[in-house]
C-alpha atoms as a PDB file:
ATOM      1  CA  UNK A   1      -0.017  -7.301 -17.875  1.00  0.00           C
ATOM      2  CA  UNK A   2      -1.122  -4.636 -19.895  1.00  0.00           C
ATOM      3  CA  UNK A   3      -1.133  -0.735 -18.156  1.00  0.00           C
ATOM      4  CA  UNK A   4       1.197  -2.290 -15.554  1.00  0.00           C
ATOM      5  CA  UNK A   5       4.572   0.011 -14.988  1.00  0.00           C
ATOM      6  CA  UNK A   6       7.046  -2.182 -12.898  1.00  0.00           C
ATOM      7  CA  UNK A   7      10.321  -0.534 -11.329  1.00  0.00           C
ATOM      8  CA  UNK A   8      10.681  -3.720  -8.780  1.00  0.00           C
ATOM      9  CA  UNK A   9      13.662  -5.670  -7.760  1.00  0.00           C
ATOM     10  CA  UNK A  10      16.794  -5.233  -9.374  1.00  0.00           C
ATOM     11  CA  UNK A  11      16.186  -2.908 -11.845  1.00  0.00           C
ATOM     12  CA  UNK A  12      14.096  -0.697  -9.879  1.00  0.00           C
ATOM     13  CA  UNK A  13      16.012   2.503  -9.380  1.00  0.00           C
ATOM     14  CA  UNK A  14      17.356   1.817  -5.857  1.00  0.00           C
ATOM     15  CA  UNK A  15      17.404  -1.510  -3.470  1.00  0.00           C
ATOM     16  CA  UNK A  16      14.593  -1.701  -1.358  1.00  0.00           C
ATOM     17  CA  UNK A  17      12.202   0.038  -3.425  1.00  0.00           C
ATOM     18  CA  UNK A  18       9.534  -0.939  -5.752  1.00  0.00           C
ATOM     19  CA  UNK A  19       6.679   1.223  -7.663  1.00  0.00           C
ATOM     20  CA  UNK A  20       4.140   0.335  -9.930  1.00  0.00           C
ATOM     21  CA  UNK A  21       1.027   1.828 -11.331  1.00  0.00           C
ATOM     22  CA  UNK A  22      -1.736  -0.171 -12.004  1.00  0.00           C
ATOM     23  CA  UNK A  23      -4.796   0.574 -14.343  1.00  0.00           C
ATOM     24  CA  UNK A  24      -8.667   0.866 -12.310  1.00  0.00           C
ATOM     25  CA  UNK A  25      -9.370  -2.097 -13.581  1.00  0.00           C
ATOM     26  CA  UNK A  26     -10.852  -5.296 -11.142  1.00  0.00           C
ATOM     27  CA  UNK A  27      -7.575  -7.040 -11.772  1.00  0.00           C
ATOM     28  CA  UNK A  28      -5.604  -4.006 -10.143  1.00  0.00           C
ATOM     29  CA  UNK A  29      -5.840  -5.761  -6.496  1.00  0.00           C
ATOM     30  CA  UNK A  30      -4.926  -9.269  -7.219  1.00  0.00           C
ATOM     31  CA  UNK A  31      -1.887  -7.874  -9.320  1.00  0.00           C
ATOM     32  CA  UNK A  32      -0.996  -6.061  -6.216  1.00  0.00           C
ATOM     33  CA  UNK A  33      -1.047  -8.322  -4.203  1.00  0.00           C
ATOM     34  CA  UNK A  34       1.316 -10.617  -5.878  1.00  0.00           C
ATOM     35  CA  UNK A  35       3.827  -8.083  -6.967  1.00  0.00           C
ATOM     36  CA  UNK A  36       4.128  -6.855  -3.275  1.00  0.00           C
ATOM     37  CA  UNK A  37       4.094 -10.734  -2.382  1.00  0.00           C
ATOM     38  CA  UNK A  38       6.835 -11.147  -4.983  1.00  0.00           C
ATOM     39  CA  UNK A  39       9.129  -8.148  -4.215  1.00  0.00           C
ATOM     40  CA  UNK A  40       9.205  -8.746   0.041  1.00  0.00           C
ATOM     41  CA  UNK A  41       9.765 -12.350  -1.012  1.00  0.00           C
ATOM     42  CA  UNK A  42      13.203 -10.905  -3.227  1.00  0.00           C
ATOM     43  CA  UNK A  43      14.193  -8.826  -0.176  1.00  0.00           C
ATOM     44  CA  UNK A  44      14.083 -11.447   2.360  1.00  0.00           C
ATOM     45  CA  UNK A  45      11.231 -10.037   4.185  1.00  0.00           C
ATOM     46  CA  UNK A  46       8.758 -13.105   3.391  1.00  0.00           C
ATOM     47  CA  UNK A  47       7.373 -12.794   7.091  1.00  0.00           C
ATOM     48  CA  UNK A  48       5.553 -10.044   6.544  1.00  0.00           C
ATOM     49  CA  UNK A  49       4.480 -11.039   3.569  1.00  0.00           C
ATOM     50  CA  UNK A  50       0.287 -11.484   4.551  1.00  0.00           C
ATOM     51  CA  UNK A  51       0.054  -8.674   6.724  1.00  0.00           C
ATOM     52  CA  UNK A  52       1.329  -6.189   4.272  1.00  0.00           C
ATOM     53  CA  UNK A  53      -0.553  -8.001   1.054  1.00  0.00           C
ATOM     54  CA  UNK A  54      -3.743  -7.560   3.114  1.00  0.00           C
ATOM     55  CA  UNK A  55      -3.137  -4.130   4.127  1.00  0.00           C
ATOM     56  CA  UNK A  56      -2.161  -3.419   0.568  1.00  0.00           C
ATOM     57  CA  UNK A  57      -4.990  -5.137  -0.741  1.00  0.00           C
ATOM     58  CA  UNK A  58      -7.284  -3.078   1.558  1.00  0.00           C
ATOM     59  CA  UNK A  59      -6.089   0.086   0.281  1.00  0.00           C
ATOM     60  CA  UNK A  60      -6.183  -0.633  -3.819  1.00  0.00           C
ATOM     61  CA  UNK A  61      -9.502  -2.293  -3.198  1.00  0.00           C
ATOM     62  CA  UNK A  62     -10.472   1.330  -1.765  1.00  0.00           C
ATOM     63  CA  UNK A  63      -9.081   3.365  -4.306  1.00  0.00           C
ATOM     64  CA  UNK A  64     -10.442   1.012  -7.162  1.00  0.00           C
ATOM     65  CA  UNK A  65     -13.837   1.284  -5.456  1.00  0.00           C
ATOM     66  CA  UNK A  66     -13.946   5.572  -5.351  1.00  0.00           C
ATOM     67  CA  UNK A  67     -11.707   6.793  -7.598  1.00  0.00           C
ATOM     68  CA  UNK A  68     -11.563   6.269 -11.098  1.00  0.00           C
ATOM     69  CA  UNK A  69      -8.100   6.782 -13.137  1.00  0.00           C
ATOM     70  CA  UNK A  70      -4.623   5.120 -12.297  1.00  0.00           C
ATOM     71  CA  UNK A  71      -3.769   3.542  -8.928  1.00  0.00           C
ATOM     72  CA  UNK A  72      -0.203   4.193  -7.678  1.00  0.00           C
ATOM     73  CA  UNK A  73       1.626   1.738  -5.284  1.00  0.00           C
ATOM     74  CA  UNK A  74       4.700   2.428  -3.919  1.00  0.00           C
ATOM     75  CA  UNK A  75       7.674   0.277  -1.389  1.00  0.00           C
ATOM     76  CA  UNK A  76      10.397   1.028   0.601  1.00  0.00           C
ATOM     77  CA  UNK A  77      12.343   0.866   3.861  1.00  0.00           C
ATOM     78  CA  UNK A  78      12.986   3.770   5.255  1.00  0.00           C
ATOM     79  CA  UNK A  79      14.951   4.654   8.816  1.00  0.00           C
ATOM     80  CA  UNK A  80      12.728   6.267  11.439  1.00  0.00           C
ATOM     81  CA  UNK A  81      13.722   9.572  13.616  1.00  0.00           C
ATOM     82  CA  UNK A  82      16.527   9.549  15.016  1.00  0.00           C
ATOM     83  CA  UNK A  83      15.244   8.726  18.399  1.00  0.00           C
ATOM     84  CA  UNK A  84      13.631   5.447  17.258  1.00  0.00           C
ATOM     85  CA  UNK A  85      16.877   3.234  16.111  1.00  0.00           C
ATOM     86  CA  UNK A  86      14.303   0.578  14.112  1.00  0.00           C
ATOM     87  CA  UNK A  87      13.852   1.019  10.701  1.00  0.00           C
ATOM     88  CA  UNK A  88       9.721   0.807   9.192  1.00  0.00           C
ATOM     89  CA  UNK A  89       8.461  -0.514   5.829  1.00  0.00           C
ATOM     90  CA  UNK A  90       6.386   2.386   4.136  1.00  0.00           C
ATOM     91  CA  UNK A  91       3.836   1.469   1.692  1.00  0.00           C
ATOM     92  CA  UNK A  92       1.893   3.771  -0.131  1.00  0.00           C
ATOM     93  CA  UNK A  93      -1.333   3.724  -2.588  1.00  0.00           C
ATOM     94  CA  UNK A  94      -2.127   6.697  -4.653  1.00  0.00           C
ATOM     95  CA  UNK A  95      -5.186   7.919  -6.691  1.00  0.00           C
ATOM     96  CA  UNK A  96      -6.502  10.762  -8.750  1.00  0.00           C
ATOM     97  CA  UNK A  97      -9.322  11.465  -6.237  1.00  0.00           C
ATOM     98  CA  UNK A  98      -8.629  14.160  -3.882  1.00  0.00           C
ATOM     99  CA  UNK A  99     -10.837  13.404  -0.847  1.00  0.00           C
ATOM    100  CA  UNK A 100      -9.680  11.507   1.668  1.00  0.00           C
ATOM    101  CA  UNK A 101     -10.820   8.215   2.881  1.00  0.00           C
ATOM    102  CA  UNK A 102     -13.232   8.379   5.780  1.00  0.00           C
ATOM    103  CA  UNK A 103     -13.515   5.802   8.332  1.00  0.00           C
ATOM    104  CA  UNK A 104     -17.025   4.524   9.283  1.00  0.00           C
ATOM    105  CA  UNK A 105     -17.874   1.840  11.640  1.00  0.00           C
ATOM    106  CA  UNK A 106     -19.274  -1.208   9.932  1.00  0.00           C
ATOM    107  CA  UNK A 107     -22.044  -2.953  11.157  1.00  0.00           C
ATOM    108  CA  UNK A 108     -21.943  -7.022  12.260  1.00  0.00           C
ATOM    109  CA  UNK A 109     -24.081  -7.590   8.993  1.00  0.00           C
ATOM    110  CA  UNK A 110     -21.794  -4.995   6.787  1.00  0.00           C
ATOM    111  CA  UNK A 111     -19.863  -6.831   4.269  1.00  0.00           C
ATOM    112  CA  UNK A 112     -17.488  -3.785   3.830  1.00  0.00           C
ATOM    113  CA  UNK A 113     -16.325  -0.628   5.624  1.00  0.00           C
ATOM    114  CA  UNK A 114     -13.604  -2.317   7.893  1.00  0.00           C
ATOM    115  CA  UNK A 115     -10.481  -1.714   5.765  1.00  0.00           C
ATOM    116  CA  UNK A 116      -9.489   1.323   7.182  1.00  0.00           C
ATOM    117  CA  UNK A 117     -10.046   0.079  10.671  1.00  0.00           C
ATOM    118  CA  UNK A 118      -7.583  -3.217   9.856  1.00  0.00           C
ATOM    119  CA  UNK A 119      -5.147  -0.561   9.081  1.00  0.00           C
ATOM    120  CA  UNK A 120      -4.935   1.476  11.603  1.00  0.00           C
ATOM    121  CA  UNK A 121      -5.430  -1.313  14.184  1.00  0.00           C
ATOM    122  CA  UNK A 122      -2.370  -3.371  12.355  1.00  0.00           C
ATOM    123  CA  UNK A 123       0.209  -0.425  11.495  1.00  0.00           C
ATOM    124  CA  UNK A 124       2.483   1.085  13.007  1.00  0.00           C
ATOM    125  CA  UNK A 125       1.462   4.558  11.778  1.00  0.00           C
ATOM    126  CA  UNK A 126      -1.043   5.643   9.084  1.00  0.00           C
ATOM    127  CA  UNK A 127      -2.072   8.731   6.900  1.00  0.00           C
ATOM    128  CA  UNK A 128      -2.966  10.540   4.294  1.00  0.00           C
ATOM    129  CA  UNK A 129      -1.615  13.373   2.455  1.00  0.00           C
ATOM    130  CA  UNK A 130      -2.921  15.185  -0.713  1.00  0.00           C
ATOM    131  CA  UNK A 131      -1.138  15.633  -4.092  1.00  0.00           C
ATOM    132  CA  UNK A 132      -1.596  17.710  -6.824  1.00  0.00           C
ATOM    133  CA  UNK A 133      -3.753  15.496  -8.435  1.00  0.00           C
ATOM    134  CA  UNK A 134      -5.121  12.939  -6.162  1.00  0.00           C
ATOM    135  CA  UNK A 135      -4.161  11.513  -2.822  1.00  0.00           C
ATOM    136  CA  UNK A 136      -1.742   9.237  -1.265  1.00  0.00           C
ATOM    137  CA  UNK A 137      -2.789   7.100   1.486  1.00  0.00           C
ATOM    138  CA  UNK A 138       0.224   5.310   3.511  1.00  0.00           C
ATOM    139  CA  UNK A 139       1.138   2.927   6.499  1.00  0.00           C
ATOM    140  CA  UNK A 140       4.126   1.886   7.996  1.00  0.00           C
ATOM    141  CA  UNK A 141       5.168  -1.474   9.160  1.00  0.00           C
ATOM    142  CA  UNK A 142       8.488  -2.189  11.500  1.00  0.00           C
ATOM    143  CA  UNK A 143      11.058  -4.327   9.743  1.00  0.00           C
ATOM    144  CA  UNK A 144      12.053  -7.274  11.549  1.00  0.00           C
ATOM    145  CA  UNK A 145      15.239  -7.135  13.632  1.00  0.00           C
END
């Protein structure tokens, strides 16, 4: 795909990480979703393979929607505090806009404004944090065993 940087799998600069950037184009989401499908598929973690792609899916649909410029996506485990032995998938989507999203609560009849809500409801942890030229919002899922 055109615009598409890929540093997945096993030429990706470490194991267990992935990063691409995707051009704010419509396309941007379903290639996301595939590549994430694709890479947790590679590293054996195929089980939570529809609960990240959604919650990834979510999150480039948002920054598609507001911002306009390239959308950053980025995957890796990562070992939590020291008091908490597991160990947490972090996913993160960047954009060039600096505000944050907001949360709103969606109507019955609303056919959007729930995406942020699946997120926090379904991760284990969720944020945002600004950049110099954007934002990055991020969630973390717990890695099986």
């Amino acid at each position: 795909m055109i615009g598409v940087s890929d540093s997945a799998g096993r030429a990706g600069p470490r194991p267990g990480f992935a990063e691409w950037i995707f051009p704010a184009e419509p396309g941007a989401v379903r290639t996301a979703r595939c590549r994430v499908q694709a890479v947790l598929e590679e590293w054996g973690l195929s089980a939570m393979s529809d609960v990240t792609v959604l919650l990834v899916s979510e999150l480039v649909t948002n920054a598609l929607r507001y911002a306009s410029g390239p959308i950053g996506l980025r995957m890796y485990a990562r070992r939590e505090n020291r008091s908490s032995p597991g160990s947490v998938l972090m996913v993160e989507v960047s954009d060039p806009l600096a505000d944050p999203p907001r949360a709103r609560a969606a109507g019955t009849e609303d056919e959007s404004g729930r995406g942020l809500e699946l997120v926090a409801r379904t991760a284990l942890h969720w944020g945002t944090r600004s950049r110099h030229a954007g934002k990055t919002v991020w969630f973390e899922l717990a890695l099986p065993g």
